[in-house]
C-alpha atoms as a PDB file:
ATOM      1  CA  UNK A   1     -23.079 129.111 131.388  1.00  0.00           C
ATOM      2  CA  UNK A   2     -20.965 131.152 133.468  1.00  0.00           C
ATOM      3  CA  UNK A   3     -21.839 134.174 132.167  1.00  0.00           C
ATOM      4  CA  UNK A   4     -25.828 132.905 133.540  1.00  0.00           C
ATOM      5  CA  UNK A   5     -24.090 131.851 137.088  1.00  0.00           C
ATOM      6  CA  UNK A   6     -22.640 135.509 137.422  1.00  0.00           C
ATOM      7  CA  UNK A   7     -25.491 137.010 136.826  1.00  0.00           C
ATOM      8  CA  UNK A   8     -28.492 135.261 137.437  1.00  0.00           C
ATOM      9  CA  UNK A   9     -27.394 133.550 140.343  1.00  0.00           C
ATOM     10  CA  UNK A  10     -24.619 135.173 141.979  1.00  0.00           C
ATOM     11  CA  UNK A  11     -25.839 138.388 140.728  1.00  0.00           C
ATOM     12  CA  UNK A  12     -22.422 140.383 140.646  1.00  0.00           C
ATOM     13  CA  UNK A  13     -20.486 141.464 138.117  1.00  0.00           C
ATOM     14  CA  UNK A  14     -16.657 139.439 138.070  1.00  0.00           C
ATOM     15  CA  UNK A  15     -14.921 142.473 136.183  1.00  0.00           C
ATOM     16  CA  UNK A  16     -15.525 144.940 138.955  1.00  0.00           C
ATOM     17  CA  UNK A  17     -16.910 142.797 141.526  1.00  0.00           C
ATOM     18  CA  UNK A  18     -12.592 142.655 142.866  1.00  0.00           C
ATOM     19  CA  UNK A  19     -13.545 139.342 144.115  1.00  0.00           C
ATOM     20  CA  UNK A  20     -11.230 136.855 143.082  1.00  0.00           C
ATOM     21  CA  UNK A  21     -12.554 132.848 142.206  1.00  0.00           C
ATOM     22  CA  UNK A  22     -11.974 129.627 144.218  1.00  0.00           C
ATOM     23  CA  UNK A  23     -12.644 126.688 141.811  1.00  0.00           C
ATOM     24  CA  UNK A  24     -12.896 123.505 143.192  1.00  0.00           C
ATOM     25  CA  UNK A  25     -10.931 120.370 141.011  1.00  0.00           C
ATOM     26  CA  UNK A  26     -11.853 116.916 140.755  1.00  0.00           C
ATOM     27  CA  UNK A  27      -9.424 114.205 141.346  1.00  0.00           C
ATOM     28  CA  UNK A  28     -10.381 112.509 138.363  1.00  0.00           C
ATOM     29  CA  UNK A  29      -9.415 116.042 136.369  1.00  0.00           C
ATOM     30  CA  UNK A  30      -6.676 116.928 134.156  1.00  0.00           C
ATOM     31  CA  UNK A  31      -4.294 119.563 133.761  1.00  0.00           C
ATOM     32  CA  UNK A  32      -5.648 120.846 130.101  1.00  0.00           C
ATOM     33  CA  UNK A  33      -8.859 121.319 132.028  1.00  0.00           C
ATOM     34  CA  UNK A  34      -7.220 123.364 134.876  1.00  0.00           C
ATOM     35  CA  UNK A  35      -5.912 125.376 132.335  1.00  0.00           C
ATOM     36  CA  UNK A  36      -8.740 126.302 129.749  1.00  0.00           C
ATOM     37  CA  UNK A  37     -10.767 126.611 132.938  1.00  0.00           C
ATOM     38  CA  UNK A  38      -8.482 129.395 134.085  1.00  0.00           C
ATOM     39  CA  UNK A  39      -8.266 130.874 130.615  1.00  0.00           C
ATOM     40  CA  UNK A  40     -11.913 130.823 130.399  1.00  0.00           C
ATOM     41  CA  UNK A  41     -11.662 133.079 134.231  1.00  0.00           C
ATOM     42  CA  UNK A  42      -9.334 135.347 133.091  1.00  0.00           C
ATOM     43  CA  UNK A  43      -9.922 135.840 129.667  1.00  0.00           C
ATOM     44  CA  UNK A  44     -13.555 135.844 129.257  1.00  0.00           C
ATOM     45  CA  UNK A  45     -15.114 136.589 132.607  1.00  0.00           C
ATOM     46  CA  UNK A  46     -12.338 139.105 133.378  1.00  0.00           C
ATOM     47  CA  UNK A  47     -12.042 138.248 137.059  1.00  0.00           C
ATOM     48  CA  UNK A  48      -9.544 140.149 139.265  1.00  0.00           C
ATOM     49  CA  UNK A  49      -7.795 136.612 140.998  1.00  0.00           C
ATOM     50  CA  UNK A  50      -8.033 132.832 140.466  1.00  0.00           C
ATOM     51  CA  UNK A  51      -7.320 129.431 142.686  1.00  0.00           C
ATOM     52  CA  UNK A  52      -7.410 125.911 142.520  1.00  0.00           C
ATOM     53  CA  UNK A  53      -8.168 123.774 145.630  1.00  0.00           C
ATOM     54  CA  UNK A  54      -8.277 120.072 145.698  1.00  0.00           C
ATOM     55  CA  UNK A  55     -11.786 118.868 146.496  1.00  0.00           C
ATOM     56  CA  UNK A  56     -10.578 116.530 148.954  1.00  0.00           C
ATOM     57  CA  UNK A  57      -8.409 118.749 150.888  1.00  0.00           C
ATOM     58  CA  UNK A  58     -11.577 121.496 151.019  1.00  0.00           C
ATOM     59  CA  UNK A  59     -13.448 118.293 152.621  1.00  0.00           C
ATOM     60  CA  UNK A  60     -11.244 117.625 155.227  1.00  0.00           C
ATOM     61  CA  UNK A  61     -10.831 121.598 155.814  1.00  0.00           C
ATOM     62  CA  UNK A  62     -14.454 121.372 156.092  1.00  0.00           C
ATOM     63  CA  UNK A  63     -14.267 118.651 159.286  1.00  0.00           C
ATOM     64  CA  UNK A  64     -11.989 121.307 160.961  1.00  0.00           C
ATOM     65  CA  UNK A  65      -8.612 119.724 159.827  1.00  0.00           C
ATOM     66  CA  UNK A  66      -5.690 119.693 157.860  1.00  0.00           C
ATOM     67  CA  UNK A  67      -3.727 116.019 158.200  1.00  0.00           C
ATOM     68  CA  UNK A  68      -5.869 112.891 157.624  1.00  0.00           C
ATOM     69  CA  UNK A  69      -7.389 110.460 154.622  1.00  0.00           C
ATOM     70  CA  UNK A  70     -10.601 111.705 153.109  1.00  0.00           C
ATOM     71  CA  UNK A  71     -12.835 108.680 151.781  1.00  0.00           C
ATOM     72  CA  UNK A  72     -14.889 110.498 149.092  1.00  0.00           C
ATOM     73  CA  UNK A  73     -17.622 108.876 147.358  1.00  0.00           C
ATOM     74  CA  UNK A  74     -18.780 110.757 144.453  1.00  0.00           C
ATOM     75  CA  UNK A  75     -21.686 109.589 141.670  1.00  0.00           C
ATOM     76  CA  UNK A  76     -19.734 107.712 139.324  1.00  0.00           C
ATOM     77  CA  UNK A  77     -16.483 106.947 141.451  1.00  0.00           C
ATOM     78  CA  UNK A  78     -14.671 107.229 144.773  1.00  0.00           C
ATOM     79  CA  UNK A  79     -11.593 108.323 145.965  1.00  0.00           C
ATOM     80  CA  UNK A  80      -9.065 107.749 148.992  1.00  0.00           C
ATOM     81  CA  UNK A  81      -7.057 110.277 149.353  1.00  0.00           C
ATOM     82  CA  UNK A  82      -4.439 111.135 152.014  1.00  0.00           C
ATOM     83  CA  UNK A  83      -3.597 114.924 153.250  1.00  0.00           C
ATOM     84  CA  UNK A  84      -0.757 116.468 155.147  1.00  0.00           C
ATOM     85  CA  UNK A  85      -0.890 120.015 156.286  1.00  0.00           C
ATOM     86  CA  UNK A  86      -3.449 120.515 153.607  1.00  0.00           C
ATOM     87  CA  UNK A  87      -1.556 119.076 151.257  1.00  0.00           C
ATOM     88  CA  UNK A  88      -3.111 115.908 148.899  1.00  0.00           C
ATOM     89  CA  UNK A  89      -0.459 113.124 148.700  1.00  0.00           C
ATOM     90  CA  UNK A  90      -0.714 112.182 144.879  1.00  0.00           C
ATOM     91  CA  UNK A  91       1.320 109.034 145.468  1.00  0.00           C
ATOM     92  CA  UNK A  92      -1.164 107.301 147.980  1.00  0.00           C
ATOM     93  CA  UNK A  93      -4.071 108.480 146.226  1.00  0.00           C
ATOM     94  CA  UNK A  94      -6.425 105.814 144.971  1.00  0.00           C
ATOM     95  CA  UNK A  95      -9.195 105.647 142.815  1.00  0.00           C
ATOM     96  CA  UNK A  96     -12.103 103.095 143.051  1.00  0.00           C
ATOM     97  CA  UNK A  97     -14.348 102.588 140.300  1.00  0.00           C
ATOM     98  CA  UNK A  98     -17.686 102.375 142.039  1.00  0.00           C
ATOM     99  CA  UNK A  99     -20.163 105.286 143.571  1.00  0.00           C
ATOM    100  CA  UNK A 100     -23.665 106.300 144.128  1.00  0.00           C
ATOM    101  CA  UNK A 101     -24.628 105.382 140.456  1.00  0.00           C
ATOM    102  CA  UNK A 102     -23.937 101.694 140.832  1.00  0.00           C
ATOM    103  CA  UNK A 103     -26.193 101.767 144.229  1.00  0.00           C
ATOM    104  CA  UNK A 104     -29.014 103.139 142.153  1.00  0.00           C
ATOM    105  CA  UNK A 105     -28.105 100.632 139.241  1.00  0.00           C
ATOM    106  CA  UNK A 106     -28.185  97.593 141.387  1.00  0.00           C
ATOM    107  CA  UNK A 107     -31.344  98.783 143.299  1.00  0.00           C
ATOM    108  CA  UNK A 108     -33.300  99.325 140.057  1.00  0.00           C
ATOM    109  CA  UNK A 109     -32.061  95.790 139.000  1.00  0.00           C
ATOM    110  CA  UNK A 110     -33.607  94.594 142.240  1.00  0.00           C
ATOM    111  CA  UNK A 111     -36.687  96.677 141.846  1.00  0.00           C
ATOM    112  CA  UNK A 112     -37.057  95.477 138.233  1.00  0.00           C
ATOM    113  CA  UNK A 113     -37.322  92.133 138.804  1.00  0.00           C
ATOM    114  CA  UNK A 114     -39.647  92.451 141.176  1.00  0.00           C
ATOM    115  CA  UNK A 115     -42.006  94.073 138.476  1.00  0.00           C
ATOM    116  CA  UNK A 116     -41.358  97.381 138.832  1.00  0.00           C
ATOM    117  CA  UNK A 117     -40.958  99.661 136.072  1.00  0.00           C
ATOM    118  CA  UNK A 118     -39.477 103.014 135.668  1.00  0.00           C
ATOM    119  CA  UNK A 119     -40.436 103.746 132.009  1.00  0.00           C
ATOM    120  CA  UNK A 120     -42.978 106.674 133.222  1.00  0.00           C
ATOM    121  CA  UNK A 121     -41.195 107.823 135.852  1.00  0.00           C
ATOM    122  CA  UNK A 122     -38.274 110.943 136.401  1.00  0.00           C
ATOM    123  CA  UNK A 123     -34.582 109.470 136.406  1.00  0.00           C
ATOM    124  CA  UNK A 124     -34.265 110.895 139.450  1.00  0.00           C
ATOM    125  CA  UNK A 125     -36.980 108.588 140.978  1.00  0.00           C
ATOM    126  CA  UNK A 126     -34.631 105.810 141.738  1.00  0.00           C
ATOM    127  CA  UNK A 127     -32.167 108.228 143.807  1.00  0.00           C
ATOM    128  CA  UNK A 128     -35.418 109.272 145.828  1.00  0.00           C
ATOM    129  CA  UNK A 129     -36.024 105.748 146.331  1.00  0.00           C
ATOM    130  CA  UNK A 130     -32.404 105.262 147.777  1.00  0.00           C
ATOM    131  CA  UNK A 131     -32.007 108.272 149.885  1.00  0.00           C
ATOM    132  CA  UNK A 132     -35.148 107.717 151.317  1.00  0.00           C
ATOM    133  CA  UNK A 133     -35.154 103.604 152.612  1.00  0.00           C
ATOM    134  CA  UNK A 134     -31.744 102.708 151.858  1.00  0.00           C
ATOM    135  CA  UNK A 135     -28.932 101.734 154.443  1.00  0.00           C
ATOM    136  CA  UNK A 136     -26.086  99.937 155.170  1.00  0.00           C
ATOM    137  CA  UNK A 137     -26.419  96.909 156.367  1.00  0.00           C
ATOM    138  CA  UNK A 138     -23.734  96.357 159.778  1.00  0.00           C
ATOM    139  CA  UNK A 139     -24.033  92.389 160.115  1.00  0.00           C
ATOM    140  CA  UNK A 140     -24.250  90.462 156.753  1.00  0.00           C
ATOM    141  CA  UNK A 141     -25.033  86.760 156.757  1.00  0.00           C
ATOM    142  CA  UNK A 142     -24.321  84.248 153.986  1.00  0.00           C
ATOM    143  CA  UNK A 143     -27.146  85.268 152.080  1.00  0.00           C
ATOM    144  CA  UNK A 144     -26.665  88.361 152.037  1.00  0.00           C
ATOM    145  CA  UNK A 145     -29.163  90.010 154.336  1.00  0.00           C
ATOM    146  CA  UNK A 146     -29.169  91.800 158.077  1.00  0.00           C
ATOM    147  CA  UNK A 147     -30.096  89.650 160.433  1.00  0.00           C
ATOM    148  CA  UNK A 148     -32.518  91.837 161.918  1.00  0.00           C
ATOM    149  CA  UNK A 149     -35.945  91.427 161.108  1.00  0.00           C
ATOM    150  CA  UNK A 150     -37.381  94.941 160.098  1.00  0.00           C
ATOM    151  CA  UNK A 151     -39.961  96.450 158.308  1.00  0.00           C
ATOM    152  CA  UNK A 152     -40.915  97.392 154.556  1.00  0.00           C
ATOM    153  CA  UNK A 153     -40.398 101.004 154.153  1.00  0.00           C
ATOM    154  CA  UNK A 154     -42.778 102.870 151.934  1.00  0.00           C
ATOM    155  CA  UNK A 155     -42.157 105.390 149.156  1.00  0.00           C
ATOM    156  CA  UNK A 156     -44.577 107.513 147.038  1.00  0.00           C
ATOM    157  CA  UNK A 157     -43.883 107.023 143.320  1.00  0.00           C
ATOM    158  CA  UNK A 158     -44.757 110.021 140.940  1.00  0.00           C
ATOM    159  CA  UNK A 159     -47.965 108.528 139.995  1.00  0.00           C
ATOM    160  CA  UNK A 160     -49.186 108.503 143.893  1.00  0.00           C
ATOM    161  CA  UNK A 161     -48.260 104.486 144.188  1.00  0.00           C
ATOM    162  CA  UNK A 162     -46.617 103.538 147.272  1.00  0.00           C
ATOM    163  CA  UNK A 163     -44.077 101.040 146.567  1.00  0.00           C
ATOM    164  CA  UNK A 164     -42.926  98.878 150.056  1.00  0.00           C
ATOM    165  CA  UNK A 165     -39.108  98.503 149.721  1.00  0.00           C
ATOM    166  CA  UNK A 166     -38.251  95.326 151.841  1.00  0.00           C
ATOM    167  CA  UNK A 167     -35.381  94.726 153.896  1.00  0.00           C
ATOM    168  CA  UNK A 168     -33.083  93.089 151.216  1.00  0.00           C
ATOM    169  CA  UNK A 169     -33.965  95.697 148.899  1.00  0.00           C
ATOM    170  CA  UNK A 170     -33.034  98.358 151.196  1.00  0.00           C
ATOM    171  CA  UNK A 171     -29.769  96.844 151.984  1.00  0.00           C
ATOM    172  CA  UNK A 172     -28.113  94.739 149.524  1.00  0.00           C
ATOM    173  CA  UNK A 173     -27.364  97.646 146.589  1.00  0.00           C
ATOM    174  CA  UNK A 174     -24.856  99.493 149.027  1.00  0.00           C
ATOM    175  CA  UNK A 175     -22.949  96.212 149.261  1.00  0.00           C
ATOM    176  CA  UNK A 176     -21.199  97.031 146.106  1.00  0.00           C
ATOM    177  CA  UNK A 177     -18.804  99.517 148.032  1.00  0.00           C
ATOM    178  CA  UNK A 178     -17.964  96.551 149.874  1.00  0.00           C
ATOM    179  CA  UNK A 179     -17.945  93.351 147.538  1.00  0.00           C
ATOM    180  CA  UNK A 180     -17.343  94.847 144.072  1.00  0.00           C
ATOM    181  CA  UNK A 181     -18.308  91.309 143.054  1.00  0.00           C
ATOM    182  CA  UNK A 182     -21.660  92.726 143.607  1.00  0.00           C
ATOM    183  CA  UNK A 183     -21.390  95.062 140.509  1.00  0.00           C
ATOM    184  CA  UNK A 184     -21.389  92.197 138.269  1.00  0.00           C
ATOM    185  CA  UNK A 185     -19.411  91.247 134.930  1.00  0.00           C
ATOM    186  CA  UNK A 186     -20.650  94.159 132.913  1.00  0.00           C
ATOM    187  CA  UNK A 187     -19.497  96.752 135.067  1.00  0.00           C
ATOM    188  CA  UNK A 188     -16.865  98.674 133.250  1.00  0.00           C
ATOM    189  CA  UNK A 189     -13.401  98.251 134.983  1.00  0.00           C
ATOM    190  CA  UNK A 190     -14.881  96.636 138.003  1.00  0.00           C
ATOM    191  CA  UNK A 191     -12.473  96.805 140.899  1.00  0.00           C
ATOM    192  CA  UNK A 192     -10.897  93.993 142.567  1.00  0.00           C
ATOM    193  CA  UNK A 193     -11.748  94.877 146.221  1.00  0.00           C
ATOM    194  CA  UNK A 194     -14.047  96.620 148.271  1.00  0.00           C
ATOM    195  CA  UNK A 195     -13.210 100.252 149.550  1.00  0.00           C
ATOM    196  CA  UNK A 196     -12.456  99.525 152.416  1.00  0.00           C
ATOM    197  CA  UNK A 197      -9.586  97.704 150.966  1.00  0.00           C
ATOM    198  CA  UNK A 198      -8.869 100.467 148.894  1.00  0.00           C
ATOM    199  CA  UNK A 199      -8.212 102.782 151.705  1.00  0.00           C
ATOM    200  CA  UNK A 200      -5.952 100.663 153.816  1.00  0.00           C
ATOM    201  CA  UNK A 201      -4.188 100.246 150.464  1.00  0.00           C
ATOM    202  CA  UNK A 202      -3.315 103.954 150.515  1.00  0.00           C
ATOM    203  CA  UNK A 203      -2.304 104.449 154.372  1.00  0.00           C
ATOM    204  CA  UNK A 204      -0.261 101.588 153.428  1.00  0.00           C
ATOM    205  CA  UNK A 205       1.801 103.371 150.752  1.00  0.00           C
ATOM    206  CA  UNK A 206       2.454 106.700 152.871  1.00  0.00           C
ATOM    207  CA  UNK A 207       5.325 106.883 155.517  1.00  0.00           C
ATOM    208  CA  UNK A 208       4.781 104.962 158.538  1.00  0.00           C
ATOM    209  CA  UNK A 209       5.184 107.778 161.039  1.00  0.00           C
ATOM    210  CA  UNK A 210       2.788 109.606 158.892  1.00  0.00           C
ATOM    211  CA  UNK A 211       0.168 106.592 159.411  1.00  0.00           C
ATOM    212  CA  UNK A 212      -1.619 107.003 162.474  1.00  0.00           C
ATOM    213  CA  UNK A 213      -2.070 110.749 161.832  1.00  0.00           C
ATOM    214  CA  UNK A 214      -4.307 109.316 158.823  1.00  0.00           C
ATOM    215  CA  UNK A 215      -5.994 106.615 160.947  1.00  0.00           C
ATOM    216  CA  UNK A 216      -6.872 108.995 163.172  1.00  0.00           C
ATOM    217  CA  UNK A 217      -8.904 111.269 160.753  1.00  0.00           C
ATOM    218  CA  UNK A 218     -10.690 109.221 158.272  1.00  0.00           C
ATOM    219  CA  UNK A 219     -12.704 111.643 156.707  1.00  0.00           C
ATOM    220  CA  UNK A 220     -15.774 110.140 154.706  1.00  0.00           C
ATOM    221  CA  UNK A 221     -17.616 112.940 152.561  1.00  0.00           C
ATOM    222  CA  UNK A 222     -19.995 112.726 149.941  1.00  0.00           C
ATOM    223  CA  UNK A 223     -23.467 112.472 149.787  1.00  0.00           C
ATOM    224  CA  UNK A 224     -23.644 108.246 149.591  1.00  0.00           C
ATOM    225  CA  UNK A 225     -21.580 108.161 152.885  1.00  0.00           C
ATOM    226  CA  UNK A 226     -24.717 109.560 154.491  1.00  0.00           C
ATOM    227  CA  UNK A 227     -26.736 106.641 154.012  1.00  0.00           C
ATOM    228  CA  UNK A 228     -27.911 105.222 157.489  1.00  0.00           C
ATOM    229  CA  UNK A 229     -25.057 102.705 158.903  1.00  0.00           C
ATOM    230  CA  UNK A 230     -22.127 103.385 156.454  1.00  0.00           C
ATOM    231  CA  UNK A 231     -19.813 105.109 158.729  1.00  0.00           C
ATOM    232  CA  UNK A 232     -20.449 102.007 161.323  1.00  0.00           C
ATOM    233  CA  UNK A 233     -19.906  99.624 158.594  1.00  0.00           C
ATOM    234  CA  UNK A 234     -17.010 100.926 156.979  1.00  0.00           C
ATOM    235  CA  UNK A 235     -14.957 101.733 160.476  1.00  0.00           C
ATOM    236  CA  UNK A 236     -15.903  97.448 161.032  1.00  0.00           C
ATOM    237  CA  UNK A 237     -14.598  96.654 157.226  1.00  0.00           C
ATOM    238  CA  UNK A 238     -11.436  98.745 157.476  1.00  0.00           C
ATOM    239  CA  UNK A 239     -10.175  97.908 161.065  1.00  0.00           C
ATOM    240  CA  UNK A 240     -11.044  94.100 159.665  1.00  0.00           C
ATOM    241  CA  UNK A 241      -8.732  94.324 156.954  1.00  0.00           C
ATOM    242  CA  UNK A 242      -5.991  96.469 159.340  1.00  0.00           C
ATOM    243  CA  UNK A 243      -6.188  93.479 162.049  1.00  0.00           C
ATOM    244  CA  UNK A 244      -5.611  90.848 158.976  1.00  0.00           C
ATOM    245  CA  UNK A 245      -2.123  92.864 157.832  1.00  0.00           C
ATOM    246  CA  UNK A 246      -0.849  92.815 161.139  1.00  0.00           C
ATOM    247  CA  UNK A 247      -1.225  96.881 161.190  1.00  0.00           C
ATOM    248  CA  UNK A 248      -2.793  99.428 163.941  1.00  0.00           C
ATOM    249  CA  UNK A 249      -7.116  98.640 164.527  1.00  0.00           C
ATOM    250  CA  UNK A 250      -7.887 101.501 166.104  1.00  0.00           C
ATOM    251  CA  UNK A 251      -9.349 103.918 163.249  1.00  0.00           C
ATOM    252  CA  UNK A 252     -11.087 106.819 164.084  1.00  0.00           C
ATOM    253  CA  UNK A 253     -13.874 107.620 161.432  1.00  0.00           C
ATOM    254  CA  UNK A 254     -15.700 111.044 160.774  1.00  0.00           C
ATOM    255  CA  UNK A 255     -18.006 111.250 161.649  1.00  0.00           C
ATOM    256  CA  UNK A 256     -18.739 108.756 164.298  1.00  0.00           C
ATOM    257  CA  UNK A 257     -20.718 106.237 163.963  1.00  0.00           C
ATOM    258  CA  UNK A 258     -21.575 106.025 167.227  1.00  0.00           C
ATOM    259  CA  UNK A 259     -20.650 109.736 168.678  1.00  0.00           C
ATOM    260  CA  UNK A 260     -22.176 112.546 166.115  1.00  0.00           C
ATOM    261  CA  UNK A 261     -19.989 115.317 165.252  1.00  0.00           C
ATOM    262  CA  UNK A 262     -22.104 118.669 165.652  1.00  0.00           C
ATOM    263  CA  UNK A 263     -22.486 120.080 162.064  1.00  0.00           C
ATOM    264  CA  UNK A 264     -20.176 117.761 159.938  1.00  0.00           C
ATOM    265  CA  UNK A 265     -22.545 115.060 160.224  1.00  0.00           C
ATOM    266  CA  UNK A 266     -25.173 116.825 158.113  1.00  0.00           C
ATOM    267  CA  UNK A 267     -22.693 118.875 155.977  1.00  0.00           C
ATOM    268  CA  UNK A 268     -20.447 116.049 154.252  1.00  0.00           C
ATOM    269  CA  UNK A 269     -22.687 115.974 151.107  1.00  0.00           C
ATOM    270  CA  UNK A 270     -21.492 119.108 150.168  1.00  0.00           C
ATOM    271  CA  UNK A 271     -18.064 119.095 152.543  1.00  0.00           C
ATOM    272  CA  UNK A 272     -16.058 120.315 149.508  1.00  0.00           C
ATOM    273  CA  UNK A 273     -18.376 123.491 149.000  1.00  0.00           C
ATOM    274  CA  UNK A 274     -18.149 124.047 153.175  1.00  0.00           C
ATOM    275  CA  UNK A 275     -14.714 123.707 153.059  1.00  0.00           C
ATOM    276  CA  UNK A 276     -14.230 125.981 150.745  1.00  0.00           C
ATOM    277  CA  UNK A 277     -16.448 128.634 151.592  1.00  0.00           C
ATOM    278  CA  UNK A 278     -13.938 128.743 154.711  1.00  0.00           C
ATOM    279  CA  UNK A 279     -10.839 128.462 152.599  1.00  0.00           C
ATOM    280  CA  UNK A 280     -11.931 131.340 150.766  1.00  0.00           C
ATOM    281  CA  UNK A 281     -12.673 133.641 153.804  1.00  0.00           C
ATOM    282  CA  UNK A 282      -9.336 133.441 155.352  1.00  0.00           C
ATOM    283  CA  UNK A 283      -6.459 136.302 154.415  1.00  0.00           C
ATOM    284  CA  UNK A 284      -4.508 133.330 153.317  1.00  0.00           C
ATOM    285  CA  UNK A 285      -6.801 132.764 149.987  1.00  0.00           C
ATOM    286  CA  UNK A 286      -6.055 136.094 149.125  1.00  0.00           C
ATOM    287  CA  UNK A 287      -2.504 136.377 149.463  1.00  0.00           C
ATOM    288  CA  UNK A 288      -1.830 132.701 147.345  1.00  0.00           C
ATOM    289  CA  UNK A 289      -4.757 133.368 144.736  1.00  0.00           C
ATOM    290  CA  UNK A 290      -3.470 133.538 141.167  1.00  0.00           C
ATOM    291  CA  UNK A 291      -4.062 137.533 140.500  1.00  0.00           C
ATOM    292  CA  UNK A 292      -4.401 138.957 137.293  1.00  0.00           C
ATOM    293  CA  UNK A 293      -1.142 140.384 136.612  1.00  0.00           C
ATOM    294  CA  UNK A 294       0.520 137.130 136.999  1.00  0.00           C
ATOM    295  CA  UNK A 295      -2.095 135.412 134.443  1.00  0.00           C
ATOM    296  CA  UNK A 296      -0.782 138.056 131.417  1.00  0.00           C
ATOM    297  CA  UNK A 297       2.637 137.756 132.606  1.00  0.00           C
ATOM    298  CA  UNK A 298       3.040 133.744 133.143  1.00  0.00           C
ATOM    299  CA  UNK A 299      -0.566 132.325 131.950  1.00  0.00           C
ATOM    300  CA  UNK A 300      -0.752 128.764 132.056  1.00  0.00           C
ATOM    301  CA  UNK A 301       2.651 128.259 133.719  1.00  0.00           C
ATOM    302  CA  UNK A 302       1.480 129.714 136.475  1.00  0.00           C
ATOM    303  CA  UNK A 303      -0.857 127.071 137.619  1.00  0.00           C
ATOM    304  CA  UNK A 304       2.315 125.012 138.236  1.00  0.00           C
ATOM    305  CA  UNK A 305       3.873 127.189 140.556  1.00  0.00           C
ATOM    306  CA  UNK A 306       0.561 128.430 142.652  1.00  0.00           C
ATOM    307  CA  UNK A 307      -1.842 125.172 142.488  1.00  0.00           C
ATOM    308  CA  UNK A 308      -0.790 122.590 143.567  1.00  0.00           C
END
C-alpha cells in the first residue's frame, strides 16, 4: 500500500526524495504499532527521517494553538484530550465509546422503521443522508424533539427517490453524544454519560491552575462536530455540567458557535492533516525527526526518547 501512496499518489521517490515522514497516531493506538510502523519506514521504504505526532495535538496546532482540550470525535469513538505546550496529557485523557458510526446507526434505525430500506443502496448512503439534513438539536423537550417547527429536508437516494427526512429524524440520532442512553442495550461498552460529561471529567483531573487555560480553548475537531448546532449545543451541555460541580461556566469553544473562526471552521474535519502539514513545515520538525542514523543505531528504542 505504501509503496502505491509513494508513487501513485505522492509521486516521489522516499529513498532519494531526502524528505523525511510525519505520521500521524491515533489515541486509541499502541506502541507495537508505532514501532512496526516505523520499521516498515525505515526498513522497507528507506526514508531519510521519521516522526510521530499525536493527532490531537496536530488538531489543536491546526486552530493556531498549543495549550487547550481538543474534543475529537472520530467514526467509531471520541476522545478528550488535554494539551500543554503541545504536549498531550495522558493522565486526563479520556476515551468515549461513541462517534459518527452510532449517528448513522441510530438514523438508519429511525429510517428503517419508517419503511425505508437500504438493501440496494451504497453503505455510504446513510452518511450522505446525515451530512446532508442532520443537526443538533439546541433545545430538547421531553420527547425528545426541537421545539421549533421546521421543515422536511429532502435527499436524492441512488435510485433518483427523494426521501423527506423530518425534523425528529434529522435531530434525534446526534443525541447519542449527549444521552448515551440513546445508543441502546446492544451497544458494545456503552458509556455511562454523555461527552460533555466526559470532558469536564478530564479538566477535572488536570491541575487547577492549568484549568482555565483548557476552558479557554476547547478545541472540537472531527468531521461529526461539523454538523449544524453542535458547537452551540455542546458549549450549553458542558458549562451545564461545570455550573452543577460548583466549577468555572465560562468555556470558550472552537469554533464559536456564535462568532465563526475564519478558516478553522471549515478545516476541523481534517484538523489533524492541517495541523500537521504546518508541523511539518517548520525547522523544528526537522531538527526532532527520528533520522536514519539513529534508527540503525537505537531502532525501536528510539521512539521512546523522540515521540512522545
Amino acid at each position: 500500500m505504501w509503496e502505491f501512496v509513494f508513487a501513485q499518489e505522492l509521486r516521489v521517490d522516499p529513498e532519494t526524495a531526502a524528505l523525511p515522514v510525519l505520521c500521524i497516531s491515533s489515541p486509541a493506538g499502541s506502541k507495537k504499532q508505532q514501532e512496526h510502523m516505523a520499521q516498515l519506514m525505515f526498513e522497507s521504504q528507506k526514508v531519510c527521517g521519521f516522526y510521530f505526532m499525536q493527532q490531537c495535538v496536530l488538531s489543536l496546532f491546526a486552530s493556531g494553538r498549543t495549550r487547550g482540550l481538543v474534543v475529537e470525535v472520530g467514526h467509531g469513538s471520541s476522545h478528550a484530550i488535554p494539551i500543554f505546550e503541545g504536549y498531550a496529557l495522558p493522565h486526563a485523557a479520556l476515551h468515549y465509546n461513541a462517534g459518527g458510526m452510532d449517528i448513522s446507526h441510530r438514523l438508519h434505525m429511525l429510517l428503517s422503521k419508517r419503511g425505508v430500506s437500504f438493501h440496494s443502496f451504497p453503505l455510504y448512503t446513510i452518511d450522505g443522508i446525515k451530512e446532508a439534513t442532520c443537526s443538533v438539536a439546541n433545545v430538547i423537550n421531553q420527547q425528545g424533539q426541537n421545539q421549533q417547527d421546521e421543515a422536511n429536508k429532502p435527499f436524492e437516494l441512488p435510485d433518483g427517490t427523494v426521501l423527506q427526512v423530518d425534523r425528529q429524524t434529522q435531530t434525534i440520532p446526534a443525541e447519542v453524544l449527549f444521552k448515551p442512553q440513546e445508543l441502546g442495550d446492544e451497544h458494545p461498552m456503552c458509556p455511562d454519560k454523555g461527552l460533555h460529561e466526559c470532558v469536564a471529567a478530564s479538566i477535572a483531573m488536570c491541575d487547577k491552575d492549568l484549568q482555565s487555560d483548557l476552558l479557554n480553548a476547547v478545541v472540537l475537531a472531527g468531521g461529526t462536530t461539523m454538523l449544524p448546532g453542535f458547537s452551540r449545543r455542546f458549549r450549553d451541555e458542558l458549562q451545564s455540567v461545570l455550573q452543577r460541580s460548583g466549577g468555572s461556566s465560562t468555556v470558550n469553544v472552537i469554533p464559536d458557535p456564535v462568532v465563526r473562526e475564519r478558516g478553522y471552521n471549515s478545516q476541523r474535519k481534517i484538523a489533524a492533516w492541517v495541523g500537521g502539514s504546518m508541523f511539518a513545515s517548520l525547522h523544528t520538525f526537522r531538527d526532532i525527526h527520528i533520522t536514519k542514523q539513529e534508527w540503525e543505531e537505537y531502532h525501536e528504542a528510539i521512539l521512546d526518547r523522540k515521540c512522545f
